[in-house]
Protein backbone atom coordinates (compact mmCIF):
# COMPACT_ATOMS: atom_id res chain seq x y z
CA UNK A 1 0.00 0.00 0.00
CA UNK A 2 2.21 3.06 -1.72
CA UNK A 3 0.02 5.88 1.21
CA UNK A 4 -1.36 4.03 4.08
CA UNK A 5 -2.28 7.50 5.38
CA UNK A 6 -4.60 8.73 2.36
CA UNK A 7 -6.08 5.47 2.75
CA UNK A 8 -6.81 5.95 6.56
CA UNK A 9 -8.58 8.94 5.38
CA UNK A 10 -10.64 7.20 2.73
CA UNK A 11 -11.67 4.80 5.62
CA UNK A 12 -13.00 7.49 7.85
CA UNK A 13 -14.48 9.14 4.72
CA UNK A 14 -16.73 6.29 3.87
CA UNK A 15 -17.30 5.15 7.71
CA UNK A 16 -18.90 8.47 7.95
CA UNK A 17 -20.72 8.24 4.91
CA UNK A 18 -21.84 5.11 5.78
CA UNK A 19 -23.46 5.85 9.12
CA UNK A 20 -25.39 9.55 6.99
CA UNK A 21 -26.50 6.49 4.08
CA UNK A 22 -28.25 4.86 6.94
CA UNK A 23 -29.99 8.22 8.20
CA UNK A 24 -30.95 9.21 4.94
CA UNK A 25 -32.80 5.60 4.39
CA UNK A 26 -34.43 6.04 8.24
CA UNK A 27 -36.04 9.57 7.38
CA UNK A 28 -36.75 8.53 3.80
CA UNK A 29 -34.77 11.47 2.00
CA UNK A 30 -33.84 9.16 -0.26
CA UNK A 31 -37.20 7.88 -1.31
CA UNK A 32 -38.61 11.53 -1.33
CA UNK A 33 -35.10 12.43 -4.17
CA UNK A 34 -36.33 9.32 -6.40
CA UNK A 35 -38.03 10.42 -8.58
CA UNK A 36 -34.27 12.85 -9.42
CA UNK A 37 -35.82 15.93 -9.22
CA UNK A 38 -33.56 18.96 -8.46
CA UNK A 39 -34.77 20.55 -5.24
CA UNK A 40 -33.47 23.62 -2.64
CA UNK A 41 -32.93 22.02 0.72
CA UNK A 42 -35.89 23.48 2.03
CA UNK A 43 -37.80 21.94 -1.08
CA UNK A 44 -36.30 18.61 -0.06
CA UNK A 45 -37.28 19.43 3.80
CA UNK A 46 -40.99 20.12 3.08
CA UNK A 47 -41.44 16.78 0.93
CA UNK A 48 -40.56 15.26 3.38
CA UNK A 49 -41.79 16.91 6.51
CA UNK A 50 -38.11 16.68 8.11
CA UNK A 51 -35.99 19.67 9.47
CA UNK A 52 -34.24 22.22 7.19
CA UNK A 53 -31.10 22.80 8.93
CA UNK A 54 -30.73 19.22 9.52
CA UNK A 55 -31.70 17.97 6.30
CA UNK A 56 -29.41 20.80 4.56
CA UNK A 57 -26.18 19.62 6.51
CA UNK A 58 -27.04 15.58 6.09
CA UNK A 59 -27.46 16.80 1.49
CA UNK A 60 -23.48 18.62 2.80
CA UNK A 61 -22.16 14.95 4.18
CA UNK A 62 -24.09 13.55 0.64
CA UNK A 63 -22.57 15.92 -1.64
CA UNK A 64 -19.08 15.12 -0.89
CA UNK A 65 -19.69 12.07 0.02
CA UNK A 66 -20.15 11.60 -3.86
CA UNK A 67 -23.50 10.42 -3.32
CA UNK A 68 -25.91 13.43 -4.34
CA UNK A 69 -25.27 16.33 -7.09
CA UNK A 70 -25.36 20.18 -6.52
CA UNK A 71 -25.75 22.77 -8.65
CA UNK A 72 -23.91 25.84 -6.73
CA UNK A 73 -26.11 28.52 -8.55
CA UNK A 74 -29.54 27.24 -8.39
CA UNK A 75 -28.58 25.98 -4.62
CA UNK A 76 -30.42 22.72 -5.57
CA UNK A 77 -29.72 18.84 -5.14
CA UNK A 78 -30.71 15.78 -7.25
CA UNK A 79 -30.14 11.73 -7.18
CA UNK A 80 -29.26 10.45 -10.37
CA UNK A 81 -31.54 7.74 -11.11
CA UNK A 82 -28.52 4.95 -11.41
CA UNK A 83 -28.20 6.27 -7.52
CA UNK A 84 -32.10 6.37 -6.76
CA UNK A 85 -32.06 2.31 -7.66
CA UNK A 86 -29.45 1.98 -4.94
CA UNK A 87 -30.63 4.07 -2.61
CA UNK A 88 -34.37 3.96 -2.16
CA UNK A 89 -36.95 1.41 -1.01
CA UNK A 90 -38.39 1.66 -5.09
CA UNK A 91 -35.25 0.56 -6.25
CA UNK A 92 -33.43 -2.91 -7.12
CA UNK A 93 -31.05 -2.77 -4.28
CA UNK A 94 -31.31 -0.70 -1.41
CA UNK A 95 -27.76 0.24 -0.18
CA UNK A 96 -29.09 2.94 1.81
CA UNK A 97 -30.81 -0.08 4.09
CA UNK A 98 -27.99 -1.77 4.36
CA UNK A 99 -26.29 0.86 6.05
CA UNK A 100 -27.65 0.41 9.43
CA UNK A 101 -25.83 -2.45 9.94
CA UNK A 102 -22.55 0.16 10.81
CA UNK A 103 -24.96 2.11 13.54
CA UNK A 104 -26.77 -0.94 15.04
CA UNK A 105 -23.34 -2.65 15.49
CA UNK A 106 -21.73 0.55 17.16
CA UNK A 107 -24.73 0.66 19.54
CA UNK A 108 -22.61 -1.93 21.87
CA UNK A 109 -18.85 -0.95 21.28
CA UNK A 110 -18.77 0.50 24.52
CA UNK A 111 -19.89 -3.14 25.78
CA UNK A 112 -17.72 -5.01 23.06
CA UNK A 113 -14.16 -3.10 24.16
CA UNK A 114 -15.90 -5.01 27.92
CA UNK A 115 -15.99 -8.13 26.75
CA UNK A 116 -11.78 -7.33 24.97
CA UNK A 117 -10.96 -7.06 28.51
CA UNK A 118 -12.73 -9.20 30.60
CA UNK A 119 -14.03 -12.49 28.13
CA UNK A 120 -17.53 -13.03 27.79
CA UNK A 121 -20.47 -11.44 25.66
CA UNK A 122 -23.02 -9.03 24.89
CA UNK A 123 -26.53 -10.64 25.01
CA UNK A 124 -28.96 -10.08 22.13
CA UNK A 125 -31.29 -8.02 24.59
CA UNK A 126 -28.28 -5.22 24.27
CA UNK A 127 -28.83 -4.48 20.57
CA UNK A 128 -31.24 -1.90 19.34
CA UNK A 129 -33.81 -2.20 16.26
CA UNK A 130 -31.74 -5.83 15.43
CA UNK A 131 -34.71 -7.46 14.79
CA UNK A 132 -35.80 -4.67 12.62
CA UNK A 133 -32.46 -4.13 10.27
CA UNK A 134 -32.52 -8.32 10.41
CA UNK A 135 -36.19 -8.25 9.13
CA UNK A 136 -35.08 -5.45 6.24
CA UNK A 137 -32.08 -7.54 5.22
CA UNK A 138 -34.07 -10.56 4.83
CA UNK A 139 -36.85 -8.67 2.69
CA UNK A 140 -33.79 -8.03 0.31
CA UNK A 141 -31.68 -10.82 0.18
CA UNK A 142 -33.85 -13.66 1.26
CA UNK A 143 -37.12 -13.18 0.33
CA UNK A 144 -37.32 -11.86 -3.25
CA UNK A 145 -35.20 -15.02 -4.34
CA UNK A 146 -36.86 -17.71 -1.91
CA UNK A 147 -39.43 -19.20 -3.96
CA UNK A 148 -38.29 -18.85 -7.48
CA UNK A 149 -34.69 -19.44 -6.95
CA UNK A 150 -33.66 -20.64 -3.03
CA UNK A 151 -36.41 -23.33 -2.87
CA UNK A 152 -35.66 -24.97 -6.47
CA UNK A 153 -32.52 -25.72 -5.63
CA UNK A 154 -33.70 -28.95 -3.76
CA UNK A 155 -34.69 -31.34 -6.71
CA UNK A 156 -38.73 -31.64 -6.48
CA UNK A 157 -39.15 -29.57 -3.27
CA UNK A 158 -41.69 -26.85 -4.56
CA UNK A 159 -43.45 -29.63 -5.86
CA UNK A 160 -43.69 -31.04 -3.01
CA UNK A 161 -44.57 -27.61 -1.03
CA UNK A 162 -47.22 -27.06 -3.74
CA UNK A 163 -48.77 -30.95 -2.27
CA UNK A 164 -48.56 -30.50 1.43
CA UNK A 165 -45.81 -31.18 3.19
CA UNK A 166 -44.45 -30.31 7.07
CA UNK A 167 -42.05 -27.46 7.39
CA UNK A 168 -39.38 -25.71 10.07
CA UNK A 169 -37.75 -23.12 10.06
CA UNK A 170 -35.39 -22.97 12.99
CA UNK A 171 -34.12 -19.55 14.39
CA UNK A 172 -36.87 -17.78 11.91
CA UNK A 173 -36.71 -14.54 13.59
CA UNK A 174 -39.23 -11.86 12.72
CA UNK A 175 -41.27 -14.57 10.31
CA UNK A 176 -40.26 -13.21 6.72
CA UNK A 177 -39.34 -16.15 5.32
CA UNK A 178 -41.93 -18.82 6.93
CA UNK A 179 -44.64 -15.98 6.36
CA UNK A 180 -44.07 -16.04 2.55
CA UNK A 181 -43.73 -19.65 1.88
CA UNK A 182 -46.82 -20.31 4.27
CA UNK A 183 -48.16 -17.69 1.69
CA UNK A 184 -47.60 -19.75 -1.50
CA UNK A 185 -47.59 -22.87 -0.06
CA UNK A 186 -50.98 -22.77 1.41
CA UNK A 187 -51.34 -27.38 1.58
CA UNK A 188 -48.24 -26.94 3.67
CA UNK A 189 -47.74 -26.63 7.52
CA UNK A 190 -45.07 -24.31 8.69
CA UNK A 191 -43.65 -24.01 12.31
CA UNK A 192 -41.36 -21.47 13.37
CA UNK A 193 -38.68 -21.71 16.37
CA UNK A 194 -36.58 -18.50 17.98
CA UNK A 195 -35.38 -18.04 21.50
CA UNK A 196 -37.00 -14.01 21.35
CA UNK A 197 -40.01 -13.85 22.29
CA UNK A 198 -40.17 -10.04 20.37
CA UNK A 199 -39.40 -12.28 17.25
CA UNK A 200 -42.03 -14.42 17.94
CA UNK A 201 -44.70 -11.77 18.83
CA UNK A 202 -43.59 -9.83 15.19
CA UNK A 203 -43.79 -13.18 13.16
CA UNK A 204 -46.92 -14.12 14.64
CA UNK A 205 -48.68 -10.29 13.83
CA UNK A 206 -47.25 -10.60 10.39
CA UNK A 207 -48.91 -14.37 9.69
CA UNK A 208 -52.46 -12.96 10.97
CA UNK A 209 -51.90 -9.88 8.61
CA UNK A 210 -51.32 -11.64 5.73
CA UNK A 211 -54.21 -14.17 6.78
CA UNK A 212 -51.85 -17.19 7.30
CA UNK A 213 -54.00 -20.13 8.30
CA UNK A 214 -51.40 -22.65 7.98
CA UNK A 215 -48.45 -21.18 10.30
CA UNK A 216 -47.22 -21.51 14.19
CA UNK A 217 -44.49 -19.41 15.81
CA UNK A 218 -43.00 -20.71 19.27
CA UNK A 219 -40.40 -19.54 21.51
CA UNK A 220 -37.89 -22.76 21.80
CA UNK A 221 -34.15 -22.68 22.25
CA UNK A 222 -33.13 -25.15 19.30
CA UNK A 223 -30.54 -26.12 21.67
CA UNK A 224 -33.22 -27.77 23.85
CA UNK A 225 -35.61 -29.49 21.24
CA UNK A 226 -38.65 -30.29 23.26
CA UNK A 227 -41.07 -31.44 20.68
CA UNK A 228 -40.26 -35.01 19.04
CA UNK A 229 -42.98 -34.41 16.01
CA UNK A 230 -40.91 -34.66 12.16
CA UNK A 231 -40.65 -32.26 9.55
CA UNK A 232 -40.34 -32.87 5.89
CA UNK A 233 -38.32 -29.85 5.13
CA UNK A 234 -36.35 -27.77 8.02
CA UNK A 235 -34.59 -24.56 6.87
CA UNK A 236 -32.52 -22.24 8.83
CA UNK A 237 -31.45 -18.64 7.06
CA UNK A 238 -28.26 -17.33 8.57
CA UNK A 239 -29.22 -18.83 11.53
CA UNK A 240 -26.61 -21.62 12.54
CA UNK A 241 -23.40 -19.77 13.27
CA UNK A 242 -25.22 -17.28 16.09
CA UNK A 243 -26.04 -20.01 18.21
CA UNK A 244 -24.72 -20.72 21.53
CA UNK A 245 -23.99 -24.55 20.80
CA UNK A 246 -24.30 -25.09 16.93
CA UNK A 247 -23.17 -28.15 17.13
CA UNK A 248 -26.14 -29.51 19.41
CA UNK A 249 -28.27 -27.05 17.25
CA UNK A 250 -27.51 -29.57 13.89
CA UNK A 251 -27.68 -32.67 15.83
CA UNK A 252 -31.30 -31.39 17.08
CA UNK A 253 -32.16 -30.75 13.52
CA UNK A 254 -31.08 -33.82 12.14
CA UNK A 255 -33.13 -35.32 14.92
CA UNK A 256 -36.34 -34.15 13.44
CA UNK A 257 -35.62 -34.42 9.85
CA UNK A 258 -37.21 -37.47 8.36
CA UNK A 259 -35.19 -40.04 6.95
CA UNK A 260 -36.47 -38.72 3.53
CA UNK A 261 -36.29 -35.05 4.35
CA UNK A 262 -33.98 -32.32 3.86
CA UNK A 263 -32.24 -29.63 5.89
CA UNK A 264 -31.53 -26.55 3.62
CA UNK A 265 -29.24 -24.22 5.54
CA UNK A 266 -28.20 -20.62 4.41
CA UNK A 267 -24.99 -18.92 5.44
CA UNK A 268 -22.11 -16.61 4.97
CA UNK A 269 -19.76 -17.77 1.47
CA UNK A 270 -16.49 -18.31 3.37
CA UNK A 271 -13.96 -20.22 4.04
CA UNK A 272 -12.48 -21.17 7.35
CA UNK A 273 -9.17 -19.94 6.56
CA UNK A 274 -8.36 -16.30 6.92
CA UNK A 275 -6.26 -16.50 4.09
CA UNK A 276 -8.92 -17.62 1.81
CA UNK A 277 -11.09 -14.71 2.77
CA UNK A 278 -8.81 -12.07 2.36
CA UNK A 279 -10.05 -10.84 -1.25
CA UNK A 280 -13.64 -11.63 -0.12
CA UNK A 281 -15.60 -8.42 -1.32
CA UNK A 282 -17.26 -7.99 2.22
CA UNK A 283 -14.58 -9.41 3.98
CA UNK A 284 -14.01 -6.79 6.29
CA UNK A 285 -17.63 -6.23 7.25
CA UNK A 286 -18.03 -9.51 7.34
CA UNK A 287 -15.71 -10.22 10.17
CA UNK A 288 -16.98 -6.83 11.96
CA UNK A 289 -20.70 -8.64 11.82
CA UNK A 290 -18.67 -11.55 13.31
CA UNK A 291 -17.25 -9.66 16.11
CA UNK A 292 -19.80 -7.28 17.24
CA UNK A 293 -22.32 -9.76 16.63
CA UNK A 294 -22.54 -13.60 16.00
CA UNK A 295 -19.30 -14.39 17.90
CA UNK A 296 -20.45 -12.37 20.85
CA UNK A 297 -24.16 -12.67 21.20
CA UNK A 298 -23.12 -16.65 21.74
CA UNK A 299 -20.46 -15.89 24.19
CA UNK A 300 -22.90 -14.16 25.88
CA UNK A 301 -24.68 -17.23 26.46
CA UNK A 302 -21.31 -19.03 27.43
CA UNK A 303 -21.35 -20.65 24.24
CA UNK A 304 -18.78 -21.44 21.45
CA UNK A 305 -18.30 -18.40 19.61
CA UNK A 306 -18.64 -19.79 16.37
CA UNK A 307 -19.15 -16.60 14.51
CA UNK A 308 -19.94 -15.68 11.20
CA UNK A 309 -16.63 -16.56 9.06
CA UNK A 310 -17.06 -20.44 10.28
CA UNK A 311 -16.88 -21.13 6.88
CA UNK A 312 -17.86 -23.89 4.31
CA UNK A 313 -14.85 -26.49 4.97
CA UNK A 314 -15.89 -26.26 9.37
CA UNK A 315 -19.88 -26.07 7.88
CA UNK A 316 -19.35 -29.64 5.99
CA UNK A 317 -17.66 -31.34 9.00
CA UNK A 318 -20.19 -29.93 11.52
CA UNK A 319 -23.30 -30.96 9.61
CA UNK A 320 -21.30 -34.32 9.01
CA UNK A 321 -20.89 -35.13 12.82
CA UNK A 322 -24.53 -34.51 12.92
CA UNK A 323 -25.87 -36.99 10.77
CA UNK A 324 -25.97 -35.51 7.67
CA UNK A 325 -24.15 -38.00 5.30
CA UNK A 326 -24.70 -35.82 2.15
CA UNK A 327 -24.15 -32.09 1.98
CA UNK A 328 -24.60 -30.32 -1.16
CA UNK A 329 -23.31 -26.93 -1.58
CA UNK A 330 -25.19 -24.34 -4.07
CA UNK A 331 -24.27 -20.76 -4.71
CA UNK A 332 -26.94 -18.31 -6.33
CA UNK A 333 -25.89 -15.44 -9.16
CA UNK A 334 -27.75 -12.78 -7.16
CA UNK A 335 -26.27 -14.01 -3.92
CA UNK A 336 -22.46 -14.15 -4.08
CA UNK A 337 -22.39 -13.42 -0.37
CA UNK A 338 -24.05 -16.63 0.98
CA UNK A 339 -23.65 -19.89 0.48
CA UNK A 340 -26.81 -23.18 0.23
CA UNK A 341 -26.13 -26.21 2.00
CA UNK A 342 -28.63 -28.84 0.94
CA UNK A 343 -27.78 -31.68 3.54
CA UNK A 344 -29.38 -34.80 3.48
């Protein structure tokens, strides 16, 4: 690296950038600039029924940022429209919601430099609006592929969805995912397991808005299966490397599988050696997630840390000590960030 320092400064440059990308999503600026009409800051303000003075120095942090244009003599701002796709809930990707990641994570730090010192974790209970970025990620990542491009990837399975069979999802968080296949899979019976009971209560309000009759959400630590009943299909999305004892976690699932069923697991596209990740495009955040998340949240629970880098060669051995003999591994052009373990 020929200037480590002008680097430094590109770091702080886009950290900060980062954290106004994730303000501008919360107040919906962006959404209120897609349409890439030039406005005045006060123009921009009044759409959107935010503050001038604030909203005038978050377009400043935009502008150089690189993100928004200015024209100096008309004092007026626009979003190109390549931008506006990035940026806004109307587009194909929204960056912007991605963002909150850097502020949700930084919530703990002060309780993450803690746990540097003395060991142990930060519990799940110290993160705020987690289960609300989780639930936004999900709605862009997970569920727009699910049924036309996750669930095909098991031979016969929406076939098989579309006929009535028994499904789990295990760790399924605020619902998204169980919600929408209980959706268009309406012969099918889906069950949903996670340890938060604010989880639960969201995935359960979501299922009755959307008129779900064929869907259950319970609080259960996977760790401590108490229900022997089998499922034809169990599914956990980014899910497995949080928990406190993953290891029990897959030996529970593969206890419920039946012996003609499949467990179709999503999670980071690693490897388990550093070295291998080191051009990984989110390699960095990644590995942040890791820390100031997954690793910690099962620490906090005295667990085993297994973080969010585990990786696909650790992955294979772990769901082979469960039971799984066969363990398929599928990647998806959309998704270059996760990997699909069909394990059998």
């Amino acid at each position: 690296m020929e200037n480590f320092e002008e680097y430094m400064l590109d770091v702080m440059n886009k950290a900060a950038t980062a954290l106004m990308l994730s303000v501008g999503h919360r107040t919906k600026l962006f959404d209120s600039m897609y349409d890439c009409t030039s406005m005045t800051s006060q123009q921009l303000a009044n759409k959107s029924n935010l503050n001038e003075r604030y909203v005038r120095e978050w377009l400043g942090a935009m502008v150089t940022g690189k993100i928004i244009d200015y024209d100096p003599p008309k004092k007026t701002y626009s979003l190109s429209e390549d931008k506006a796709k990035l940026l806004s809930r109307g587009g194909s990707y929204n960056f912007a919601s991605s963002m909150q990641w850097i502020p949700a994570l930084a919530f703990v730090e002060d309780e993450i430099v803690k746990c540097f010192e003395n060991g142990g974790g930060v519990p799940y209970e110290s993160y705020h609006r987690f289960h609300e970025v989780m639930a936004e990620e999900s709605a862009q990542t997970v569920l727009p592929a699910l049924v036309n491009s996750i669930l095909p990837l098991v031979p016969n399975l929406v076939e098989k969805l579309k006929n009535g069979i028994r499904v789990l999802d295990v760790g399924c968080g605020s619902g998204g995912a169980l919600n929408l296949m209980a959706k268009n899979f309406p012969n099918s019976q889906f069950t949903g397991y996670d340890f938060s009971k604010e989880a639960i209560q969201y995935a359960t309000s979501e299922s009755e808005k959307l008129g779900n009759q064929n869907t259950s959400f319970e609080i259960q630590d996977v760790e401590h299966f108490s229900k022997t009943e089998k499922f034809d299909l169990v599914t956990a999305f980014d899910a497995i490397h949080d928990q406190a004892a993953p290891a029990k976690v897959l030996e529970n699932i593969k206890g419920v599988v039946k012996d003609d069923g499949i467990f179709l697991m999503q999670d980071i596209g690693s490897s388990s050696q550093l070295e291998n990740n080191k051009e990984h495009p989110l390699g960095p955040f990644l590995y942040t997630v890791s820390c100031l998340h997954c690793m910690t949240v099962s620490l906090a629970l005295d667990g085993h840390g297994l973080g969010a880098m585990w990786g696909k060669e650790k992955a294979i051995e772990m769901l082979n000590e469960a039971g799984f003999s066969t363990v398929d591994i599928k990647q998806l052009p959309h998704d270059p960030i996760n990997y699909y373990y069909i394990a059998k």
